[in-house]
C-alpha atoms as a PDB file:
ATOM      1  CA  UNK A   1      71.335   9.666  50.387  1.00  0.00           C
ATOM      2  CA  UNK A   2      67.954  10.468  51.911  1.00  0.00           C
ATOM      3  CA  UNK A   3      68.055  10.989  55.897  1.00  0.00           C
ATOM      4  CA  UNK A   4      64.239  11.919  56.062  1.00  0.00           C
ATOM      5  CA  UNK A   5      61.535  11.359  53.484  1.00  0.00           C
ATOM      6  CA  UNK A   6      58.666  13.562  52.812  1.00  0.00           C
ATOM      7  CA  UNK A   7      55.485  12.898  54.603  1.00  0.00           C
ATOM      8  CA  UNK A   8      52.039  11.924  52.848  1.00  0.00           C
ATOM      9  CA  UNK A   9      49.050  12.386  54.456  1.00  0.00           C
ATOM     10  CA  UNK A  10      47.098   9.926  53.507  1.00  0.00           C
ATOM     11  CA  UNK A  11      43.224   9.053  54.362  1.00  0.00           C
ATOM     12  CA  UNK A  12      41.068   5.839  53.814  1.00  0.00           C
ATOM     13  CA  UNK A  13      38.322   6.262  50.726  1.00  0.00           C
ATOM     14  CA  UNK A  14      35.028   5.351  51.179  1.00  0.00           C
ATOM     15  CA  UNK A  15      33.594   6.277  48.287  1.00  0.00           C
ATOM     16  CA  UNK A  16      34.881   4.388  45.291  1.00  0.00           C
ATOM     17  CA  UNK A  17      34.168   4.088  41.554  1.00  0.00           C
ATOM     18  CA  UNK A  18      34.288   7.394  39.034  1.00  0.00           C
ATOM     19  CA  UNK A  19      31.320   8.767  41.272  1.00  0.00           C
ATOM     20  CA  UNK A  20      33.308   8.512  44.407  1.00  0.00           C
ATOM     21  CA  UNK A  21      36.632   9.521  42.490  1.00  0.00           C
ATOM     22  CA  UNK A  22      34.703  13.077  41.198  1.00  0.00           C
ATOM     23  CA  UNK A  23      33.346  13.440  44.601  1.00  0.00           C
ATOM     24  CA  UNK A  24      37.120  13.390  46.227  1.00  0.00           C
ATOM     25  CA  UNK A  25      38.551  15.783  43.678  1.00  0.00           C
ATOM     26  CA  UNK A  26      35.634  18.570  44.302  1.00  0.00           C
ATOM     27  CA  UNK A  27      36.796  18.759  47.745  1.00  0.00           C
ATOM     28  CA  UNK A  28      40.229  19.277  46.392  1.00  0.00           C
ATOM     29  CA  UNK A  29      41.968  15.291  47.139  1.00  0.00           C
ATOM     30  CA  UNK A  30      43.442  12.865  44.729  1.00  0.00           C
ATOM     31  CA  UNK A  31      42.079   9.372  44.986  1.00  0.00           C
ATOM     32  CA  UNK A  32      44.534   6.216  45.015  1.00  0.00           C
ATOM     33  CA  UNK A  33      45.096   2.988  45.653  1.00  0.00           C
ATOM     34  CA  UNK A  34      48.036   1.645  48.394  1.00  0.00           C
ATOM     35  CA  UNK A  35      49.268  -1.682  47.618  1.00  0.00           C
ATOM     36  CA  UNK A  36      51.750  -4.242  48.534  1.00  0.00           C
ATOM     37  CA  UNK A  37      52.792  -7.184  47.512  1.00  0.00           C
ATOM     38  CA  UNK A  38      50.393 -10.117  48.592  1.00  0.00           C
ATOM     39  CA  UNK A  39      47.670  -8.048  50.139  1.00  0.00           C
ATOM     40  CA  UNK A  40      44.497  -6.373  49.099  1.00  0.00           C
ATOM     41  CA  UNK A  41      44.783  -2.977  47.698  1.00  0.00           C
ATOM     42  CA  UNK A  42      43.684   0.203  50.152  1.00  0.00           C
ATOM     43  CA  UNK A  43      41.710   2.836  48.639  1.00  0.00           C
ATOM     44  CA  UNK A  44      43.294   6.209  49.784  1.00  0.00           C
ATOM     45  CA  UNK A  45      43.219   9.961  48.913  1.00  0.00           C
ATOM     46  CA  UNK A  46      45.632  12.854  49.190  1.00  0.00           C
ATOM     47  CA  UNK A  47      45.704  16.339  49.335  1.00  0.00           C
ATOM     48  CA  UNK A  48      46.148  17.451  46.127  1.00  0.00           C
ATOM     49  CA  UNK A  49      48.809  20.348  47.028  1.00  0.00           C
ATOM     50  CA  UNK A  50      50.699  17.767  49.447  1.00  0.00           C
ATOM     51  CA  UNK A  51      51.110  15.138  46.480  1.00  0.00           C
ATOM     52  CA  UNK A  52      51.934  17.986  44.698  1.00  0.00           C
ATOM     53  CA  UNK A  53      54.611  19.111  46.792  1.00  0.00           C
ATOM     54  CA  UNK A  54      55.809  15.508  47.254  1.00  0.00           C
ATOM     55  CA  UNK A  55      56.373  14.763  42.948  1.00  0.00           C
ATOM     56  CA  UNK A  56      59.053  18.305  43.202  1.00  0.00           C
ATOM     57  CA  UNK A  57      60.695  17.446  46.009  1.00  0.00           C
ATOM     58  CA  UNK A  58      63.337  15.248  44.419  1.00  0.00           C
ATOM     59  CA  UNK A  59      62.340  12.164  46.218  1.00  0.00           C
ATOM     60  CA  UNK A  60      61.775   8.849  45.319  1.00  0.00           C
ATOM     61  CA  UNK A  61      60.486   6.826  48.752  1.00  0.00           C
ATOM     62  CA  UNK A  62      57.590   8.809  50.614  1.00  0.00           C
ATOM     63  CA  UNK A  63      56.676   8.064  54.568  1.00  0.00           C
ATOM     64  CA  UNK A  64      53.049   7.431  55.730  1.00  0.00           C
ATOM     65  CA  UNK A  65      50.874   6.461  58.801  1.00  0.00           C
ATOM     66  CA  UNK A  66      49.144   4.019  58.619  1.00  0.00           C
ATOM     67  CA  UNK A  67      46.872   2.352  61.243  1.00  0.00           C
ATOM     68  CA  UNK A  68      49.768   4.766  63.444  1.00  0.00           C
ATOM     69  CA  UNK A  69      52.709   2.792  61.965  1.00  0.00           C
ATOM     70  CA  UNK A  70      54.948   4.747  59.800  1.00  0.00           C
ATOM     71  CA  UNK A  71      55.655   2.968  56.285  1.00  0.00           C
ATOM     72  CA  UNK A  72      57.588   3.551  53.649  1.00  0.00           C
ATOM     73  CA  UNK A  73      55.966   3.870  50.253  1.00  0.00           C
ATOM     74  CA  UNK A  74      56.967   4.414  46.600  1.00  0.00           C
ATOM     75  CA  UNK A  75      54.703   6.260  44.258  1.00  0.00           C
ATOM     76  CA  UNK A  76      54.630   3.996  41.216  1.00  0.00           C
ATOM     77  CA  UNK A  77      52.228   5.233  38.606  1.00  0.00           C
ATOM     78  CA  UNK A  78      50.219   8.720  38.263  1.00  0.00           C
ATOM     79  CA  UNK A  79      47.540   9.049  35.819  1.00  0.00           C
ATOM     80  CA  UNK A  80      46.732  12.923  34.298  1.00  0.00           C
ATOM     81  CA  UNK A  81      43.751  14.506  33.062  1.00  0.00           C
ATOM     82  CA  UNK A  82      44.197  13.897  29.076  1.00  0.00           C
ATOM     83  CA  UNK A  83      43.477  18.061  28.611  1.00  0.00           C
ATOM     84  CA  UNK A  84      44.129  19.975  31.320  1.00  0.00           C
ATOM     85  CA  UNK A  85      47.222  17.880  32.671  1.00  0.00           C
ATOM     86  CA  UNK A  86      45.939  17.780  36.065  1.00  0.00           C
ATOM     87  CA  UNK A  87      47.296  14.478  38.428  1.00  0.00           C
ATOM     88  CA  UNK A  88      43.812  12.883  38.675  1.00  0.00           C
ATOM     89  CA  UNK A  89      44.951   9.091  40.471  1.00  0.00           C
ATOM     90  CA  UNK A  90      48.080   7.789  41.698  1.00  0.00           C
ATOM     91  CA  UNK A  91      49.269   4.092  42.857  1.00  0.00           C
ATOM     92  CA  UNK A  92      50.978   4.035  45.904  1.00  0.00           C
ATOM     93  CA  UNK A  93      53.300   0.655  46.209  1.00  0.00           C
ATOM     94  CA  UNK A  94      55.283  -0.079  49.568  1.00  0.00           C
ATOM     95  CA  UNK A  95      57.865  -1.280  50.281  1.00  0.00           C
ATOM     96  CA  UNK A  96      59.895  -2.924  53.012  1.00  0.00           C
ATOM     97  CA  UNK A  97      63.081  -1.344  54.755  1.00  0.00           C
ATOM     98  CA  UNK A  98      64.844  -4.448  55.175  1.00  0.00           C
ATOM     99  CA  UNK A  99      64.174  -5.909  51.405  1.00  0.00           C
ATOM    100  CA  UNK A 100      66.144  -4.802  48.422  1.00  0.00           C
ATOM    101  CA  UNK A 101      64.240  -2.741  45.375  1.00  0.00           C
ATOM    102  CA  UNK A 102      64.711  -2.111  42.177  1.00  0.00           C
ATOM    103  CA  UNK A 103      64.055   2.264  41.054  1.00  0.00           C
ATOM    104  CA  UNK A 104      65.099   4.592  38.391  1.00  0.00           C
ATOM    105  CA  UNK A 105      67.087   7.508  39.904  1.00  0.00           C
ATOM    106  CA  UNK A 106      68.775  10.427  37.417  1.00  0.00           C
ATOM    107  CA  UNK A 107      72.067  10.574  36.633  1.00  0.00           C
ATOM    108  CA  UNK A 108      73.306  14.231  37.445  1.00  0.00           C
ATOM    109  CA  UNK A 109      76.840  15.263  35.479  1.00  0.00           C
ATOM    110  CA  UNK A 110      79.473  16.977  37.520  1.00  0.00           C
ATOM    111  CA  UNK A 111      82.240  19.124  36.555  1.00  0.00           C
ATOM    112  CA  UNK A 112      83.322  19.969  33.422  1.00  0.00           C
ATOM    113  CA  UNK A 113      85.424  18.042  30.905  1.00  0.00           C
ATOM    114  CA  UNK A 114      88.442  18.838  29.065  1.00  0.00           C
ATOM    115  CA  UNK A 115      86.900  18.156  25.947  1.00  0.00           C
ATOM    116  CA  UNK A 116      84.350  20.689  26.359  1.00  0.00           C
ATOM    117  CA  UNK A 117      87.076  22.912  27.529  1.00  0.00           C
ATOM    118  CA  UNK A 118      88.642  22.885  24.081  1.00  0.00           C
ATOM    119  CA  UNK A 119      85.439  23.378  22.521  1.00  0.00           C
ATOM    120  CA  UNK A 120      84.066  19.757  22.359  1.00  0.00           C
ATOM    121  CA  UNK A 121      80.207  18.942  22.051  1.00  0.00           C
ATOM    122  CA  UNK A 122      79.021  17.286  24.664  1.00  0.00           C
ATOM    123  CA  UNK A 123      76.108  15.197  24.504  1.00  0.00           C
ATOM    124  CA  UNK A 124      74.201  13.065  27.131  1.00  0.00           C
ATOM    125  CA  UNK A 125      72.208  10.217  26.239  1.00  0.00           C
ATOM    126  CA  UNK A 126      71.291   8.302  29.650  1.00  0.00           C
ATOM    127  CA  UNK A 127      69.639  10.633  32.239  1.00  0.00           C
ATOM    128  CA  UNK A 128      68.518   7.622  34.498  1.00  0.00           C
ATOM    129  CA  UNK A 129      70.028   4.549  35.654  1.00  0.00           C
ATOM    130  CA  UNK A 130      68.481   1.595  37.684  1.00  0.00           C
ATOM    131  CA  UNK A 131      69.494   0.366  40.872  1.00  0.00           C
ATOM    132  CA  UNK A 132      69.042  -2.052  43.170  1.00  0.00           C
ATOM    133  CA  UNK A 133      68.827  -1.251  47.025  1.00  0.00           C
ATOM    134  CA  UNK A 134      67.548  -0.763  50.356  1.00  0.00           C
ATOM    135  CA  UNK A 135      64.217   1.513  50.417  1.00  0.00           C
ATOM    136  CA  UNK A 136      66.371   3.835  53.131  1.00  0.00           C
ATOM    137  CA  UNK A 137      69.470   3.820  50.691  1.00  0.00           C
ATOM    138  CA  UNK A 138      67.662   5.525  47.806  1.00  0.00           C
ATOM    139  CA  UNK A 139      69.878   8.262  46.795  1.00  0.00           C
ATOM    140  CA  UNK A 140      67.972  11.574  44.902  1.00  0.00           C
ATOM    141  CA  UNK A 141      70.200  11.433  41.730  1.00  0.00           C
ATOM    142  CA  UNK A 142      73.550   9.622  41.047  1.00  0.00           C
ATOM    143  CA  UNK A 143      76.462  11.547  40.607  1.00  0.00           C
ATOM    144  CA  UNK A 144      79.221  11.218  37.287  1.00  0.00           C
ATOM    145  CA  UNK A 145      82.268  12.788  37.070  1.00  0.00           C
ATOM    146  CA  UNK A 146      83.552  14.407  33.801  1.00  0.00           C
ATOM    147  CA  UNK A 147      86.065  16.345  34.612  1.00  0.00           C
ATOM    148  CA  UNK A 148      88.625  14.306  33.036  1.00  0.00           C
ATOM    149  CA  UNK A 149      86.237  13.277  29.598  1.00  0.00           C
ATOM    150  CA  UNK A 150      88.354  14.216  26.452  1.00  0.00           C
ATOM    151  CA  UNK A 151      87.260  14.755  23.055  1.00  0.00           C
ATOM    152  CA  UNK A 152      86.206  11.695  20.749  1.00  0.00           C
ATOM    153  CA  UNK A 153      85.611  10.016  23.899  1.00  0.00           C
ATOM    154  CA  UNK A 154      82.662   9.066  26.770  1.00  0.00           C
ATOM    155  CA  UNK A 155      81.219   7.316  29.465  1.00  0.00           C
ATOM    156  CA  UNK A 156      79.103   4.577  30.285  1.00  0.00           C
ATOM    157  CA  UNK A 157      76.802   2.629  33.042  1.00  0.00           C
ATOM    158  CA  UNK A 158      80.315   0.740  33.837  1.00  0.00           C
ATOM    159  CA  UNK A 159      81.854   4.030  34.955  1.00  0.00           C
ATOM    160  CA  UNK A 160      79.611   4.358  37.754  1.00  0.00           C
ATOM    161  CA  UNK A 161      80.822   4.555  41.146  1.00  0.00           C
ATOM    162  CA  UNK A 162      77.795   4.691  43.708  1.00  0.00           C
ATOM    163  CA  UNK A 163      80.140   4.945  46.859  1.00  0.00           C
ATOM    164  CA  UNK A 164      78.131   2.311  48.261  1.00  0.00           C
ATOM    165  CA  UNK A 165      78.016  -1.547  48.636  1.00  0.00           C
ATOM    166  CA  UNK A 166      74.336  -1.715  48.864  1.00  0.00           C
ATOM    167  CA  UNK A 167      73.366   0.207  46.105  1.00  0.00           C
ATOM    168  CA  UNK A 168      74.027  -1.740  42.514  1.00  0.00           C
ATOM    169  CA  UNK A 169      74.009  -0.808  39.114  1.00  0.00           C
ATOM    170  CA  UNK A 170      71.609  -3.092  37.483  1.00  0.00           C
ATOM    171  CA  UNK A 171      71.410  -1.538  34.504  1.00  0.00           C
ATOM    172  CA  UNK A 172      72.829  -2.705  31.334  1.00  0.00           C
ATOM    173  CA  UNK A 173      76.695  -1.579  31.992  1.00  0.00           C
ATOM    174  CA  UNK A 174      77.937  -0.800  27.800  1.00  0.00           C
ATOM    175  CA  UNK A 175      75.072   1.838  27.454  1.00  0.00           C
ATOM    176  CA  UNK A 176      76.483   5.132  26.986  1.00  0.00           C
ATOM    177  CA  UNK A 177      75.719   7.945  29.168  1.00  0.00           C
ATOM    178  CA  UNK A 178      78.121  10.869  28.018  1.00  0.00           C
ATOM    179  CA  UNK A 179      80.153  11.472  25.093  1.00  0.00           C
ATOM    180  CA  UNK A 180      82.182  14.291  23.952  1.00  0.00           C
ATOM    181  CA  UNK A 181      82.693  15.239  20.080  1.00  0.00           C
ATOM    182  CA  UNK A 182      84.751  17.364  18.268  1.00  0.00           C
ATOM    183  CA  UNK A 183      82.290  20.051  16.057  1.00  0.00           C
ATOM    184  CA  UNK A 184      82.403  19.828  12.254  1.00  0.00           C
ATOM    185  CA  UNK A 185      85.192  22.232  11.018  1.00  0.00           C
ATOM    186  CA  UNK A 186      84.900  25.001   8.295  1.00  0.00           C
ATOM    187  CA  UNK A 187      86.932  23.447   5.780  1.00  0.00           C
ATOM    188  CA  UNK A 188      85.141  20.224   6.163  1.00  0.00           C
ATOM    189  CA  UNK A 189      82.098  22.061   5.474  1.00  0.00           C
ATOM    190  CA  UNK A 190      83.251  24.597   2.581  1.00  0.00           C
ATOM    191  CA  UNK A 191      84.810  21.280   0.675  1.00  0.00           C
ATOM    192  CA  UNK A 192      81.507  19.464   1.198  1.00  0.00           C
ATOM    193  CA  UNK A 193      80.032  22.770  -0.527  1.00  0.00           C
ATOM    194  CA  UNK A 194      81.745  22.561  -3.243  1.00  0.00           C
ATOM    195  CA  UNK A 195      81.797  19.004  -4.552  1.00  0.00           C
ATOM    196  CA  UNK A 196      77.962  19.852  -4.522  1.00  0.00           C
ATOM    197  CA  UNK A 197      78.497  22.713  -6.400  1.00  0.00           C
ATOM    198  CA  UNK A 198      80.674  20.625  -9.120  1.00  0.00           C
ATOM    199  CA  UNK A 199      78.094  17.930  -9.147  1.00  0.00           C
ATOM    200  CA  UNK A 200      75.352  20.093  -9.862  1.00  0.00           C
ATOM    201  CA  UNK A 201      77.675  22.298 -12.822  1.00  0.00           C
ATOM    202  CA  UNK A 202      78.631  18.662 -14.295  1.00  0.00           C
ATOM    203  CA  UNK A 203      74.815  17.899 -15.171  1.00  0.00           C
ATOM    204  CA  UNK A 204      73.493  20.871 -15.936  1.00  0.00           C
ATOM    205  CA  UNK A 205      77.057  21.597 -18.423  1.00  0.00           C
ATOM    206  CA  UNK A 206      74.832  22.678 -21.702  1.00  0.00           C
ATOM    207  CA  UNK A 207      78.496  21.910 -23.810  1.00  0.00           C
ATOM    208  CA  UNK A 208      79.185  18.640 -22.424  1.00  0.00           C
ATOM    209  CA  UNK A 209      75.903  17.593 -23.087  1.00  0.00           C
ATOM    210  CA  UNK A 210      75.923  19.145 -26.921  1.00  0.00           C
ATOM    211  CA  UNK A 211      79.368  17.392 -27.479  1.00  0.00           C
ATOM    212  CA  UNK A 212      78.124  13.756 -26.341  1.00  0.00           C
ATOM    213  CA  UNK A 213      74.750  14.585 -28.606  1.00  0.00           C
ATOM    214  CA  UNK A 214      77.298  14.952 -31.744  1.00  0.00           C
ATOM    215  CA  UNK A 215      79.759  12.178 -30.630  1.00  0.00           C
ATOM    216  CA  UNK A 216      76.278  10.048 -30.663  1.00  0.00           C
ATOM    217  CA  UNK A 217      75.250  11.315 -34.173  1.00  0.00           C
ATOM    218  CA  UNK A 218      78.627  11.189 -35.740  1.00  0.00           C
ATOM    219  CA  UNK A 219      78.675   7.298 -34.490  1.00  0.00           C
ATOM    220  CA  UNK A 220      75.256   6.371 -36.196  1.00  0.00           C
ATOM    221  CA  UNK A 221      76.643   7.995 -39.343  1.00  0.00           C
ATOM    222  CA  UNK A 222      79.588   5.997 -39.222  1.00  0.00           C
ATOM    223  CA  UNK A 223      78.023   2.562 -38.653  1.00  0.00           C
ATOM    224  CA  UNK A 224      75.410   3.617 -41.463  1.00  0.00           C
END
């Protein structure tokens, strides 16, 4: 779990609107909005290199100052330029220490599973989870263990253990996060082959198809 959060140095906006939001970006800030629950949104701005540096760190729950009063936030939506890909707003939410949340963290695999070991494919088809929890209890990724995952076989949101009381598993515990299968083998593949083959010799047979043209003919002589 986090011990210390990463720092955002935030500033009050004054100039608002897309006239105001150009003007902050020229001088190298993002603009946003800080809001919480109840209260009127803040306009704010960021360094762009220190928002930047706060999306790779890993971290889900950033610090602030605010009227000198550290808070805790959680960056809940960034817009990007449509070409160039650039983060041009973001939406700050915070959030309370002593009030449960709801987040998305990843799900990180450890180890490595027997079926793998005896050359199983493994495939993973969750990557996040979402829990409920204290702002300060926010781990950076949940850990699985697959050391003991055998072939034909996998795991699920129920097999989650978060070592912690406070932090729940709210999501839906029968999806499937990891599975292990066994790869397609040659002879499977060579006796697909060569049905296909067969099929494709029975219908395109030139004799077969002359011998059911004279059956045919010899049968409308016979009835005549």
């Amino acid at each position: 779990m986090s011990s210390s959060y990463y720092k955002l140095e935030i500033s009050n906006r004054i100039d608002i609107g897309n006239k105001g939001a150009k003007k902050e970006r020229r001088k190298g800030l993002v603009p946003g909005i800080l809001y919480y629950s109840g209260k009127e949104a803040t306009n704010i701005s960021i360094k762009k290199s220190n928002l930047l540096r706060a999306m790779n760190s890993g971290q889900r729950i950033f610090e602030i100052s605010q009227d000198g009063e550290s808070q805790y936030t959680m960056l809940k939506h960034v817009q990007y330029h449509p070409v160039t890909d650039d983060v041009i707003h973001f939406d700050l939410m915070r959030v309370r220490r002593s009030k449960k949340m709801n987040i998305s963290v990843p799900i990180q695999l450890v180890g490595e599973s027997k079926g793998v070991k005896e050359g199983g494919i493994l495939t993973q088809s969750l990557t996040q989870v979402e829990i409920s929890c204290y702002p300060t209890d926010v781990p950076e990724q949940i850990e699985l263990n697959i050391d003991q995952l055998e072939l034909n076989s996998g795991l699920s949101v129920r097999d989650i253990d978060t070592g912690s009381k406070d932090i729940e598993v709210i999501s839906d515990s029968s999806l499937n996060i990891v599975s292990i299968t066994a790869p397609a083998t040659g002879k499977e593949d060579d006796d697909s082959l060569q049905d296909e083959n067969e099929t494709l010799e029975s219908k395109d047979d030139p004799k077969e198809m002359n011998d059911e043209s004279t059956k045919s003919n010899y049968d409308e002589k016979t009835e005549s």
